[in-house]
C-alpha atoms as a PDB file:
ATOM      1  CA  UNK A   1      20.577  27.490 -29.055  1.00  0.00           C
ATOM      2  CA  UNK A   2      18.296  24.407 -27.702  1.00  0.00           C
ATOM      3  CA  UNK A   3      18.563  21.228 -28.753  1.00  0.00           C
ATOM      4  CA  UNK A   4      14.849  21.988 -30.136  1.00  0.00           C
ATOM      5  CA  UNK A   5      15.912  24.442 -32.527  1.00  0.00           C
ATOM      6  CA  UNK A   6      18.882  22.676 -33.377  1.00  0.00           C
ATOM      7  CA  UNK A   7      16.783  19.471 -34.706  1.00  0.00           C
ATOM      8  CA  UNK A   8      13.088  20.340 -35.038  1.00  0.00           C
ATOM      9  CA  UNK A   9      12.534  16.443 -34.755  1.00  0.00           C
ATOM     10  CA  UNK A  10      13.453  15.972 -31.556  1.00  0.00           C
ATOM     11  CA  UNK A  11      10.465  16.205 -28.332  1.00  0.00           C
ATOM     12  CA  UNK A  12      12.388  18.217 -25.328  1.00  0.00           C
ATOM     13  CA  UNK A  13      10.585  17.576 -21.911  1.00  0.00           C
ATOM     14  CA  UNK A  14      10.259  19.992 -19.052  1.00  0.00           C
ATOM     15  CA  UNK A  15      10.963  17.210 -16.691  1.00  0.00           C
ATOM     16  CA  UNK A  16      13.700  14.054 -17.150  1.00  0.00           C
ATOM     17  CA  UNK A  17      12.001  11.669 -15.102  1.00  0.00           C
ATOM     18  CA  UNK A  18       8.931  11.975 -17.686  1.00  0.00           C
ATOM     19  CA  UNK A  19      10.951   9.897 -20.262  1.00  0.00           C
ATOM     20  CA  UNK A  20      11.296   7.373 -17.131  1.00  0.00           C
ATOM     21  CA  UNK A  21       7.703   7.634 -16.921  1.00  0.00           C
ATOM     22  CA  UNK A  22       7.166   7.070 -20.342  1.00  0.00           C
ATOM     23  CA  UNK A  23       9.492   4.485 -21.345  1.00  0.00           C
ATOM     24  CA  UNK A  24       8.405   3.028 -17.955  1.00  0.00           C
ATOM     25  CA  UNK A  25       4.180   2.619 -19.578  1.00  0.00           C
ATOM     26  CA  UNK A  26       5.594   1.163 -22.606  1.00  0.00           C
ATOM     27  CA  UNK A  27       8.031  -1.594 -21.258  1.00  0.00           C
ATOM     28  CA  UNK A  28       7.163  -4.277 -18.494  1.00  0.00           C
ATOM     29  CA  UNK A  29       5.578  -3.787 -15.304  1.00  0.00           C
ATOM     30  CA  UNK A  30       8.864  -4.359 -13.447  1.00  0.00           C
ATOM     31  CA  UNK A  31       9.680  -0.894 -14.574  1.00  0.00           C
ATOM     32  CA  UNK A  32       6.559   0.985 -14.415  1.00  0.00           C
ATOM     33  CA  UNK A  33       6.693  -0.408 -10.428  1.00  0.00           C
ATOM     34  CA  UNK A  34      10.225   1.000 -10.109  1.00  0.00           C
ATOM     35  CA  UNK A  35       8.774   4.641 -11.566  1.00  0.00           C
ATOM     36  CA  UNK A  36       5.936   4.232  -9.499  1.00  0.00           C
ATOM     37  CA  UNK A  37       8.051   4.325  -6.488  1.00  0.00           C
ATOM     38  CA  UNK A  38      10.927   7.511  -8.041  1.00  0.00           C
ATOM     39  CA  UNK A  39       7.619   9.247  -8.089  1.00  0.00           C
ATOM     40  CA  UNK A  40       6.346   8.492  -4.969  1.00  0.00           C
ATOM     41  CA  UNK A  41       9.302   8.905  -3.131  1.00  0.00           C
ATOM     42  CA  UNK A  42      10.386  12.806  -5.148  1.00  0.00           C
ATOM     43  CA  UNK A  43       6.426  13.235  -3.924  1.00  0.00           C
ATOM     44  CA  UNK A  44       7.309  12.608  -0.470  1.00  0.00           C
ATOM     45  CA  UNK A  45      10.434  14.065  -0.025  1.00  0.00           C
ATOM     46  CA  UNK A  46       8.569  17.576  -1.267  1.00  0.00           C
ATOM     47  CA  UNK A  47       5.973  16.759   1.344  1.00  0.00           C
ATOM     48  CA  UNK A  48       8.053  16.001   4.068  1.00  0.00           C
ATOM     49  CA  UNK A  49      10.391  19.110   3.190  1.00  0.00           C
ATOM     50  CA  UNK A  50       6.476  21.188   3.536  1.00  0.00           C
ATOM     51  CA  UNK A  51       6.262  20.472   6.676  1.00  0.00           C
ATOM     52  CA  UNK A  52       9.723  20.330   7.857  1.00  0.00           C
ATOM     53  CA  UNK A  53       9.732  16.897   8.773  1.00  0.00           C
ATOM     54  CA  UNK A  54      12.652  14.732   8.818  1.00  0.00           C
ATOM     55  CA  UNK A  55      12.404  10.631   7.265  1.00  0.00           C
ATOM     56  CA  UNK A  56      14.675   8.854   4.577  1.00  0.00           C
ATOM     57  CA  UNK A  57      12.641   7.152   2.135  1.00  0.00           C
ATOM     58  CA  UNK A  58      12.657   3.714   0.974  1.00  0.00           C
ATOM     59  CA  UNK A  59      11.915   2.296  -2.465  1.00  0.00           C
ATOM     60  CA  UNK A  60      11.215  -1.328  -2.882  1.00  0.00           C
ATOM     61  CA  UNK A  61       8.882  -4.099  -5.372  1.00  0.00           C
ATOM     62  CA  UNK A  62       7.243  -6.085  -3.385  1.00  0.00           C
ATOM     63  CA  UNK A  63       3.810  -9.210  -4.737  1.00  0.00           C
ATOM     64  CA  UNK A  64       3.568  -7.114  -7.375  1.00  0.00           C
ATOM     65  CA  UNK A  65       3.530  -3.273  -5.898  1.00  0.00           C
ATOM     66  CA  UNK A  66       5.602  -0.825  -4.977  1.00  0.00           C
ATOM     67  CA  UNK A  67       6.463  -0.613  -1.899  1.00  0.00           C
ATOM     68  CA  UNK A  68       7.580   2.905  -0.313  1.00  0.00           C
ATOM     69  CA  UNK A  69       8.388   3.946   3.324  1.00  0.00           C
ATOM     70  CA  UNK A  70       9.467   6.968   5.229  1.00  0.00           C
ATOM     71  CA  UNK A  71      12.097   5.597   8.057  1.00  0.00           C
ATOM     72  CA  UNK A  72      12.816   8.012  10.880  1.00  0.00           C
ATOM     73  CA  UNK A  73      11.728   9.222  14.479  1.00  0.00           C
ATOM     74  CA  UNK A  74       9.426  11.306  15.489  1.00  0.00           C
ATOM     75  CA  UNK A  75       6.914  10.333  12.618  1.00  0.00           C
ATOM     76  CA  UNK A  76       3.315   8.768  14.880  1.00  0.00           C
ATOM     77  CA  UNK A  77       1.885  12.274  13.472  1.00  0.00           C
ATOM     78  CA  UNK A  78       2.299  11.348  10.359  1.00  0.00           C
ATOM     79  CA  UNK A  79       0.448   7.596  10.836  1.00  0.00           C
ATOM     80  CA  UNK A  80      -2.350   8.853  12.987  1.00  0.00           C
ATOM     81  CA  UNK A  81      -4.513   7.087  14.731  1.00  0.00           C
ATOM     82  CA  UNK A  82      -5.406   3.477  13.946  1.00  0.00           C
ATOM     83  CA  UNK A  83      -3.435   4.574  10.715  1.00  0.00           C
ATOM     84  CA  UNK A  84      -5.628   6.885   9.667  1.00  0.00           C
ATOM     85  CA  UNK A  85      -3.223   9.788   8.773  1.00  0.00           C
ATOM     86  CA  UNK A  86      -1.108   7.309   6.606  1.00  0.00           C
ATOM     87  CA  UNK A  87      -4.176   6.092   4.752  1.00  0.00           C
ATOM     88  CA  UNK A  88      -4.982   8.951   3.388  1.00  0.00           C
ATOM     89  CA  UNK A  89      -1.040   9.803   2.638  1.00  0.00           C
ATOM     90  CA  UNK A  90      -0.839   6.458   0.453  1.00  0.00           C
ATOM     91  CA  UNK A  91      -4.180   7.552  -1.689  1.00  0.00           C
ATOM     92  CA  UNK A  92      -2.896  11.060  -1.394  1.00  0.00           C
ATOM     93  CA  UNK A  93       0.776   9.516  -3.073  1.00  0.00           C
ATOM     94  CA  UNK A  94      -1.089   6.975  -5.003  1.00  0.00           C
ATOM     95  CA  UNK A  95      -3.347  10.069  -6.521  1.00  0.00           C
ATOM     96  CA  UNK A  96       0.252  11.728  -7.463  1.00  0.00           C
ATOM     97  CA  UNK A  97       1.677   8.724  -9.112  1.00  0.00           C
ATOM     98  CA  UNK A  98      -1.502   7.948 -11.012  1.00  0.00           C
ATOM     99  CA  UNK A  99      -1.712  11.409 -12.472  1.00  0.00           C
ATOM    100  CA  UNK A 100       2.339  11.243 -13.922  1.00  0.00           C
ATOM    101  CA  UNK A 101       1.971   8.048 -15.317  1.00  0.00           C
ATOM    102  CA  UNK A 102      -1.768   7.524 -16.075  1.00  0.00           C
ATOM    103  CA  UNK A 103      -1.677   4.402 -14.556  1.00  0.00           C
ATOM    104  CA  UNK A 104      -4.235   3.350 -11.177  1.00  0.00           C
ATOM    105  CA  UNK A 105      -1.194   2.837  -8.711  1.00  0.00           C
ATOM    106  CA  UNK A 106      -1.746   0.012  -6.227  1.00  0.00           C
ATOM    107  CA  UNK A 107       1.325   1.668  -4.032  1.00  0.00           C
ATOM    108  CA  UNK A 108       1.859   0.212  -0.601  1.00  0.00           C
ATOM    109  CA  UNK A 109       2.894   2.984   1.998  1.00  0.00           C
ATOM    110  CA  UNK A 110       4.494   2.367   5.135  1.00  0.00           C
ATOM    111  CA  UNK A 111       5.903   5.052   7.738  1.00  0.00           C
ATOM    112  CA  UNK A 112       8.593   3.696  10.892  1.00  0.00           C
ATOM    113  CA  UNK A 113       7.527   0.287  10.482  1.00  0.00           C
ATOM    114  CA  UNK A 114       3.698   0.826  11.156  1.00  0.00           C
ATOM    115  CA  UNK A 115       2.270  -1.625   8.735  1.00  0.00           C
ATOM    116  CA  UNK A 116       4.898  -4.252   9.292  1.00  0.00           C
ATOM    117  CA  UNK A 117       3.812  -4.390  12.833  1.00  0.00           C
ATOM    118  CA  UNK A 118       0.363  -4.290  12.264  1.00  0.00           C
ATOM    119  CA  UNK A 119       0.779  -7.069  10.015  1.00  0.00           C
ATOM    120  CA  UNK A 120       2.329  -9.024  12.810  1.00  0.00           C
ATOM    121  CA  UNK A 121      -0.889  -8.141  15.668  1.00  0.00           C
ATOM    122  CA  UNK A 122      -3.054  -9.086  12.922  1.00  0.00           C
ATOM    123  CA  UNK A 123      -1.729 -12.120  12.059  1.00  0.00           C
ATOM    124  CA  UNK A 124      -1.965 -13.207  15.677  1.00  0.00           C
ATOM    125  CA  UNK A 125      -5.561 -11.841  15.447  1.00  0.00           C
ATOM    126  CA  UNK A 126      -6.552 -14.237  12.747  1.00  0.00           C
ATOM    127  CA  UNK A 127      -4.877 -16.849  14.279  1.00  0.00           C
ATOM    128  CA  UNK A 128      -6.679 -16.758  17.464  1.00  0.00           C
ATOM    129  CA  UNK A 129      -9.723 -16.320  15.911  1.00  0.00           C
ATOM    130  CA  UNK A 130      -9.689 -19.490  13.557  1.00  0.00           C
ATOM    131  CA  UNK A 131      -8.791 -21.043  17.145  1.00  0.00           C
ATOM    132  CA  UNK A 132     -11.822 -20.710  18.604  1.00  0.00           C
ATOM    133  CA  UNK A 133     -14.245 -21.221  15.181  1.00  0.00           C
ATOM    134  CA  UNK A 134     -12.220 -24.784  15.290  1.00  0.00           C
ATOM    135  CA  UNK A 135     -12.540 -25.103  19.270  1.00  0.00           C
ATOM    136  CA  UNK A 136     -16.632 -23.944  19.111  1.00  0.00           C
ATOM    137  CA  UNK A 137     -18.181 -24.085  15.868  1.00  0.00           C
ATOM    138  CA  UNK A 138     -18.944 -20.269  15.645  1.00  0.00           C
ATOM    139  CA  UNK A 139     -18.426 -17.637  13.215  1.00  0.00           C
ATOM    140  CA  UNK A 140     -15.861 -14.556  14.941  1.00  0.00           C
ATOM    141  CA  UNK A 141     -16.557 -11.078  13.539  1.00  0.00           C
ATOM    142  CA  UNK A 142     -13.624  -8.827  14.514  1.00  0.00           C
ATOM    143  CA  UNK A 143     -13.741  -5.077  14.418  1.00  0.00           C
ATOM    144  CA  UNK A 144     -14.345  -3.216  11.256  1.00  0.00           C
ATOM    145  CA  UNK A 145     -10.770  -2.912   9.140  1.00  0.00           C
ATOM    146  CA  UNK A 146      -9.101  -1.053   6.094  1.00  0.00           C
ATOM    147  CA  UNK A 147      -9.081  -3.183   3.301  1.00  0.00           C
ATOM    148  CA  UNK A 148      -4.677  -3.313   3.706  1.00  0.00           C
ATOM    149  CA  UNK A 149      -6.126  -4.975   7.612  1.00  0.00           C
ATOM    150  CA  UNK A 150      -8.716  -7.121   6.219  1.00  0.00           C
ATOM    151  CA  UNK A 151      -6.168  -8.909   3.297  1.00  0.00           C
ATOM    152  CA  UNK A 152      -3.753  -9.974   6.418  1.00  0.00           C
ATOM    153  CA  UNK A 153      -6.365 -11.135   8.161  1.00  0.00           C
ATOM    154  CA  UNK A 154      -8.130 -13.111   4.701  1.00  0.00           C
ATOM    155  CA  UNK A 155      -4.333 -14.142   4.103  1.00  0.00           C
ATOM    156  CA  UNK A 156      -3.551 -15.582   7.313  1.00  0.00           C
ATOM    157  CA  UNK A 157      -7.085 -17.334   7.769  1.00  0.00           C
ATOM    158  CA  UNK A 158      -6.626 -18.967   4.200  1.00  0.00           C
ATOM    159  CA  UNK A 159      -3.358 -20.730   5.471  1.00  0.00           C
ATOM    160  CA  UNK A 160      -5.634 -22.823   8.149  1.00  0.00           C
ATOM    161  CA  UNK A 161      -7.509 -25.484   8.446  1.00  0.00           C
ATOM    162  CA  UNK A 162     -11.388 -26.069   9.342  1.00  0.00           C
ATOM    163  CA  UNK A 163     -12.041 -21.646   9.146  1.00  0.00           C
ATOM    164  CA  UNK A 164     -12.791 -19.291   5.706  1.00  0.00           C
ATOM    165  CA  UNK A 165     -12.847 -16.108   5.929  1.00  0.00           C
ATOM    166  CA  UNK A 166     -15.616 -13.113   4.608  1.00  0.00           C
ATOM    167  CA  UNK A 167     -15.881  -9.538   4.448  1.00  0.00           C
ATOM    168  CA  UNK A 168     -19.549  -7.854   5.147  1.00  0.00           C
ATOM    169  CA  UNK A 169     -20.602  -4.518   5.535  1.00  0.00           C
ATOM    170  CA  UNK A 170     -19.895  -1.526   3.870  1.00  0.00           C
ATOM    171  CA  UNK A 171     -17.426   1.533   4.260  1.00  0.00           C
ATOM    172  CA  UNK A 172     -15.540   1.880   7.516  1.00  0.00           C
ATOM    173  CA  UNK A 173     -17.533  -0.735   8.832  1.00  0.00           C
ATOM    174  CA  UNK A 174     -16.595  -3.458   6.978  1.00  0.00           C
ATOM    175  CA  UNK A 175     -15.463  -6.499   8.475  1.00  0.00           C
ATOM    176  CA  UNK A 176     -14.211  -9.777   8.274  1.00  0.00           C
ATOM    177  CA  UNK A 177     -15.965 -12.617   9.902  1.00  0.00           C
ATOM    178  CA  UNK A 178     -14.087 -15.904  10.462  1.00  0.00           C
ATOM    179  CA  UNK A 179     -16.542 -18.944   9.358  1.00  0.00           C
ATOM    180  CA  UNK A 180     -15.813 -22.814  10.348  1.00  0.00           C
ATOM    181  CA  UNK A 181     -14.744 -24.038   6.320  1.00  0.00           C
ATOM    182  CA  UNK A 182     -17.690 -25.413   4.711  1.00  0.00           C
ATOM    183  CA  UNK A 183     -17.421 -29.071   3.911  1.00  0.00           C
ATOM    184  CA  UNK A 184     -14.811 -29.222   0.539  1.00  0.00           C
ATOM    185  CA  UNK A 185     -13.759 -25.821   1.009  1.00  0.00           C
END
């Protein structure tokens, strides 16, 4: 006998990790982040098993987000070029979290350390590029970015001196151009 029949009363999911879920929507966003990521990561792990790669996967909170990344060799398929291929496996994740806990997920995906290093060329980018507004007065447009590229670049302009920073275009060709500061900004 089921523990339904036993006590009419009493809701019996198909699935444990949709109490998680739930009680995750009703308390604080600390623990909806920490669901977001279970489900992420069981998503993944089916993926991965799909096509018979290998990766262990990492759960973290990170500003706000969850933070999940697959850790392992053999794995550039997987991020593509210019990180295409792991764009679309974030939205692709984010799409499968969204639809357990009917929640927008604003996931962060990383694979073998791609966006970490990114972060770091970027970074350097920006840098360089506020460097020469300063040295000749200019605007810099870099190359068109995904919007993960353009917030380290807008990040690590914002922490200097004498530049702003903008985004124009549209789609994939969106930008970010690197402005002297206008005077009080």
């Amino acid at each position: 006998m089921t523990q339904a029949e036993l006590d009419p009363g009493v809701e019996v999911l198909d699935d444990p990790r949709e109490a998680t879920v739930e009680a995750a929507t009703e308390g604080d966003e600390g623990d909806l982040l920490v669901a977001e990521g279970d489900i992420a990561a069981d998503y993944l792990e089916r993926l991965l098993d799909v096509i018979d790669y290998d990766g262990d996967i990492d759960l973290d909170v990170e500003n706000g987000r969850a933070v999940v990344a697959i850790v392992g060799n053999n794995l550039k398929s997987l991020v593509g070029a210019r990180g295409e291929t792991l764009d679309a496996l974030q939205e692709l994740t984010r799409l499968a979290v969204a639809q357990k806990t009917g929640v927008r997920s604003r996931l962060m995906l990383d694979i073998s350390g791609y966006r970490k290093a990114r972060r770091g060329e970027l970074t350097k980018l920006a840098r360089a590029s506020a460097a020469r507004v300063v040295a000749d007065g200019a605007p810099v447009r870099l190359e068109p970015m995904n919007p993960f590229e353009r917030k380290v670049v807008h990040d690590a302009v914002a922490a200097i001196d004498g530049v702003r920073s903008e985004s124009e275009g549209e789609g994939p060709a969106r930008r970010v151009v690197v402005w002297p500061a206008v005077d009080g900004s």
